[in-house]
Each structure stands twice: as structure tokens, then as C-alpha cells.
C-alpha atoms as a PDB file:
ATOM      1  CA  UNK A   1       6.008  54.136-151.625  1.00  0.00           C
ATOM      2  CA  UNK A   2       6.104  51.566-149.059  1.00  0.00           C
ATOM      3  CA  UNK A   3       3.267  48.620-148.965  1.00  0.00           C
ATOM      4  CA  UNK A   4       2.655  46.100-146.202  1.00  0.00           C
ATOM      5  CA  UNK A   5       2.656  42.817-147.460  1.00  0.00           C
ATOM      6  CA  UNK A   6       1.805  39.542-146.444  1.00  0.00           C
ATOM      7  CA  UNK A   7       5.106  37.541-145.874  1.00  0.00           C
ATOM      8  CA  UNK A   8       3.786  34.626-143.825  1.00  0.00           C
ATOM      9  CA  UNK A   9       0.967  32.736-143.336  1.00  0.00           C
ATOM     10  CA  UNK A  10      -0.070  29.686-141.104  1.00  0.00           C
ATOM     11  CA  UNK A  11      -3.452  27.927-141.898  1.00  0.00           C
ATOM     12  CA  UNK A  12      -5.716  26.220-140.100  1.00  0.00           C
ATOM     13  CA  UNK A  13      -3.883  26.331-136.883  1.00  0.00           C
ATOM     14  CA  UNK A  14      -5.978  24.555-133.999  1.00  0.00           C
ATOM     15  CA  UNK A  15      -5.539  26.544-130.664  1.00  0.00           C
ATOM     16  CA  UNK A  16      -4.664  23.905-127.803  1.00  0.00           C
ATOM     17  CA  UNK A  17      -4.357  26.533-125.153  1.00  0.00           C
ATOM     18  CA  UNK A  18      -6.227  29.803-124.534  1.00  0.00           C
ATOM     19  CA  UNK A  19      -4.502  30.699-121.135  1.00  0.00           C
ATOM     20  CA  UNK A  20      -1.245  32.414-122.716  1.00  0.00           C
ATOM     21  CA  UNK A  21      -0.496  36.344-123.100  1.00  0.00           C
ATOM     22  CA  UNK A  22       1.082  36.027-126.657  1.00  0.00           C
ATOM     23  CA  UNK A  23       1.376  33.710-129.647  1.00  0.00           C
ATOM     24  CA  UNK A  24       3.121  30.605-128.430  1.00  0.00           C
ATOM     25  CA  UNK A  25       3.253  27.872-131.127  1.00  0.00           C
ATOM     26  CA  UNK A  26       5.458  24.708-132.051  1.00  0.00           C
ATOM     27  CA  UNK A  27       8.832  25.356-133.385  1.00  0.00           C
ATOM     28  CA  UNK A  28       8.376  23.472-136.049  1.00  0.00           C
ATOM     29  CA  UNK A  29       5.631  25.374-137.624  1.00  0.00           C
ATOM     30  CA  UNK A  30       7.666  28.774-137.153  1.00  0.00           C
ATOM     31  CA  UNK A  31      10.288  27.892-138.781  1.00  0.00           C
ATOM     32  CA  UNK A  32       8.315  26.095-141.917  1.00  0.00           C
ATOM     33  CA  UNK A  33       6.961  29.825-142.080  1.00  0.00           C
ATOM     34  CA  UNK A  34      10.274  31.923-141.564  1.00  0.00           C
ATOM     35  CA  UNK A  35       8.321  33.400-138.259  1.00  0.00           C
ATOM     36  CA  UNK A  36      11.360  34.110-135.242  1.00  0.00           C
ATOM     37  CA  UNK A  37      10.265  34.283-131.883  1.00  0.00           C
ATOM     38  CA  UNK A  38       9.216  37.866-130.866  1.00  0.00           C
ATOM     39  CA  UNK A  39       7.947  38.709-134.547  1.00  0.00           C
ATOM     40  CA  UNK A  40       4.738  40.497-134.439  1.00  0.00           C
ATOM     41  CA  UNK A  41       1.899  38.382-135.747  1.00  0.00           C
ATOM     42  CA  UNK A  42      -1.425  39.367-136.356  1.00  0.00           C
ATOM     43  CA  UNK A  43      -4.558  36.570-135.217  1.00  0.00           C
ATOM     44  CA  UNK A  44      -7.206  35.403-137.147  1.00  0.00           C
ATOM     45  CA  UNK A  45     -10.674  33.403-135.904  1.00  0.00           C
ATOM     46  CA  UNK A  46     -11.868  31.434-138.474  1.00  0.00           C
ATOM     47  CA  UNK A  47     -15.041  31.215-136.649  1.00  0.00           C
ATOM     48  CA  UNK A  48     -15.506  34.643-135.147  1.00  0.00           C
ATOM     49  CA  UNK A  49     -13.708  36.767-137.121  1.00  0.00           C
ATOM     50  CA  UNK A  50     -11.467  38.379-134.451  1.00  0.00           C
ATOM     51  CA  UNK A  51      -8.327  39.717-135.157  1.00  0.00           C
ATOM     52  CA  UNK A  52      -5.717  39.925-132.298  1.00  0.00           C
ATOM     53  CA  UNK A  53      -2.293  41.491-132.654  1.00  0.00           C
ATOM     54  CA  UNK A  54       0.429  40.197-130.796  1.00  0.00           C
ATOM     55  CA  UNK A  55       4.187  38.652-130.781  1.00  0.00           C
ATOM     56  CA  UNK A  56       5.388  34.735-131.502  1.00  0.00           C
ATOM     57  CA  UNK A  57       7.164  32.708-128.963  1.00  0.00           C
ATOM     58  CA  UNK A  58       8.359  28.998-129.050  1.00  0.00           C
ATOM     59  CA  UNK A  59       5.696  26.148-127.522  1.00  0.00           C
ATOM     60  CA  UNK A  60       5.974  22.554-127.435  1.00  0.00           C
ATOM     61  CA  UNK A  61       5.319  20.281-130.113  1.00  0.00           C
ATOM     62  CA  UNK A  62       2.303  20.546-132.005  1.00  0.00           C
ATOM     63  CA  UNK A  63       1.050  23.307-129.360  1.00  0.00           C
ATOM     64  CA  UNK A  64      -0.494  26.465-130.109  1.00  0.00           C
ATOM     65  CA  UNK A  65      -1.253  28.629-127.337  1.00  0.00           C
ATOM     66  CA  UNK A  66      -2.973  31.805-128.318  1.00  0.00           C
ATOM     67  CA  UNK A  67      -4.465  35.022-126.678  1.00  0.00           C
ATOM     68  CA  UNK A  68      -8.564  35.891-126.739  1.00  0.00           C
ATOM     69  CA  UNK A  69      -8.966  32.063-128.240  1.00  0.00           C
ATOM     70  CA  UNK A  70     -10.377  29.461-126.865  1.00  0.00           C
ATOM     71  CA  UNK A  71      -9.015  25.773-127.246  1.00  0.00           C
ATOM     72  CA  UNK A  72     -10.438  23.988-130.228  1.00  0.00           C
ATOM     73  CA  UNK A  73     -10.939  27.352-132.187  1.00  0.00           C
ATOM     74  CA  UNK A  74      -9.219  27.242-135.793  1.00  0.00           C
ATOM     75  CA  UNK A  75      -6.958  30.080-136.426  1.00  0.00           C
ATOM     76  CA  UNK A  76      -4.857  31.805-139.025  1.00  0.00           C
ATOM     77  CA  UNK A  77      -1.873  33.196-138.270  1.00  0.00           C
ATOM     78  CA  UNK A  78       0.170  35.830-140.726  1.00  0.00           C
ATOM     79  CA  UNK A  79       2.903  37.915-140.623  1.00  0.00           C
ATOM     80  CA  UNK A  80       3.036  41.067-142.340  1.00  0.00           C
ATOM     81  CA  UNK A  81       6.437  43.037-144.171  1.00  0.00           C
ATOM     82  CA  UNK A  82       6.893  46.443-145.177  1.00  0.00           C
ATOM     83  CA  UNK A  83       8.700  46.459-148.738  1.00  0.00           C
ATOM     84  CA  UNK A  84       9.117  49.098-151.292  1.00  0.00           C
ATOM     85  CA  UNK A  85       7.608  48.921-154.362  1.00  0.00           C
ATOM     86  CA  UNK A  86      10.672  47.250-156.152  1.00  0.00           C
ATOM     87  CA  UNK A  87      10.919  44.846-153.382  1.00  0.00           C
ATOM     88  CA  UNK A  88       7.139  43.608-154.396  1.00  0.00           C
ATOM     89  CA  UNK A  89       7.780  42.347-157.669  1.00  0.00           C
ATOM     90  CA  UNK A  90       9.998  39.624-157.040  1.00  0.00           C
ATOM     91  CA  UNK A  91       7.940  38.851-153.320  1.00  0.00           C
ATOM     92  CA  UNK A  92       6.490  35.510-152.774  1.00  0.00           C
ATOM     93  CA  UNK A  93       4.829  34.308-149.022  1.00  0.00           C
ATOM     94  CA  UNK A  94       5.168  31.407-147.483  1.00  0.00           C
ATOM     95  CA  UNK A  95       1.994  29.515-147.071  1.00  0.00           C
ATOM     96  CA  UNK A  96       2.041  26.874-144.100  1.00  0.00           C
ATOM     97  CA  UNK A  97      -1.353  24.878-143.979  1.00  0.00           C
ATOM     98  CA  UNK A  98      -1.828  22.830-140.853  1.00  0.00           C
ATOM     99  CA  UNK A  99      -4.205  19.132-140.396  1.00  0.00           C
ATOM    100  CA  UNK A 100      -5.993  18.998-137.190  1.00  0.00           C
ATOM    101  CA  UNK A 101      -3.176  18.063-134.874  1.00  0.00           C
ATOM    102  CA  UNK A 102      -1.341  20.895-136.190  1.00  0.00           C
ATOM    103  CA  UNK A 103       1.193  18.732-138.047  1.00  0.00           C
ATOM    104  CA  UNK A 104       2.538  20.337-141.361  1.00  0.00           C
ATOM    105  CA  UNK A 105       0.773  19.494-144.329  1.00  0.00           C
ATOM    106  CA  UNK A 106       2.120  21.827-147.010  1.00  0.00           C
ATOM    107  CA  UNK A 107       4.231  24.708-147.114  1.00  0.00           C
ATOM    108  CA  UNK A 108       3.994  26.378-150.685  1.00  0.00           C
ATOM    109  CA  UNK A 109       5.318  29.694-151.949  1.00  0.00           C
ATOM    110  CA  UNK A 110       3.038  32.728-153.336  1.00  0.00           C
END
């Protein structure tokens, strides 16, 4: 059986653009999560609840453009694997948790 796991997560991400067509955030934070440019990554208003779908590209520092959002809104973004069920017991996700300016704060392992 194959289950879709979380594999990455970025936390309180604060949306500086709303203009763009995909994901577009600082390099930085992708690579604290293990997201690569073109990775599907899935949206998530912390206000509104809305969920977009989309793909991650590479912004300037501490930018995070983002589709449907509007600046100022506070997102999550995660990233989602497909593992077998042997794969799951040894899986841990990386947890990236943001401050305000989007600098890194933390990046833990679940």
C-alpha cells in the first residue's frame, strides 16, 4: 500500500507578493525544507482556510510570492511524498517555522 505523507512543511510564511502564478519563495527557506524548485506544493491560509495547489520556484531573499494570497496573509506551505508502508516507519518531516520577516527560526525533524 502506498500512503501520502507529509515530507515538508514551512510555517508561518508571510506572503509579500500576491501578483505571481506559482509558489515563489526565498532560497533559503527551500532549502532549510529540502523543497527544489518545480516541486509541487500544496497552500495553506491560515486565515481563510484556502488550499491552493501549485509548484515552488526561487524568489529573493526573505520573499514569498504566492498565488490566490494576498500580501500580509500568513501561510503554510507543505510538501507531500508517496512512500510505501516500509518506507513510513523510519520517515521523519522537516518542520521549517518562519518569524514575521520570514527569517528561519527553527527547522526540527518529525
Amino acid at each position: 500500500m502506498m500512503r501520502r505523507l507529509v515530507r515538508a512543511a514551512i510555517r508561518n510564511a508571510t506572503v509579500t507578493h500576491g501578483d505571481a502564478m506559482t509558489l515563489r519563495v526565498d532560497p533559503v527557506i527551500l532549502r532549510a525544507a529540502n523543497i527544489l524548485p518545480l516541486e509541487e506544493v500544496e497552500l495553506v491560509n491560515h486565515a481563510t482556510g484556502e488550499r491552493v495547489t501549485t509548484f515552488a520556484e526561487e524568489a529573493g531573499s526573505g520573499e514569498v510570492h504566492a498565488p490566490r494570497m494576498r500580501a500580509g496573509d500568513v501561510i503554510s506551505i507543505l510538501s507531500w511524498g508517496l512512500m510505501h508502508d516500509g518506507q513510513t516507519l523510519n520517515h521523519s518531516a522537516a518542520i521549517v517555522t518562519l518569524d514575521g520577516a520570514n527569517g528561519v527560526t527553527a527547522v526540527q525533524s518529525r
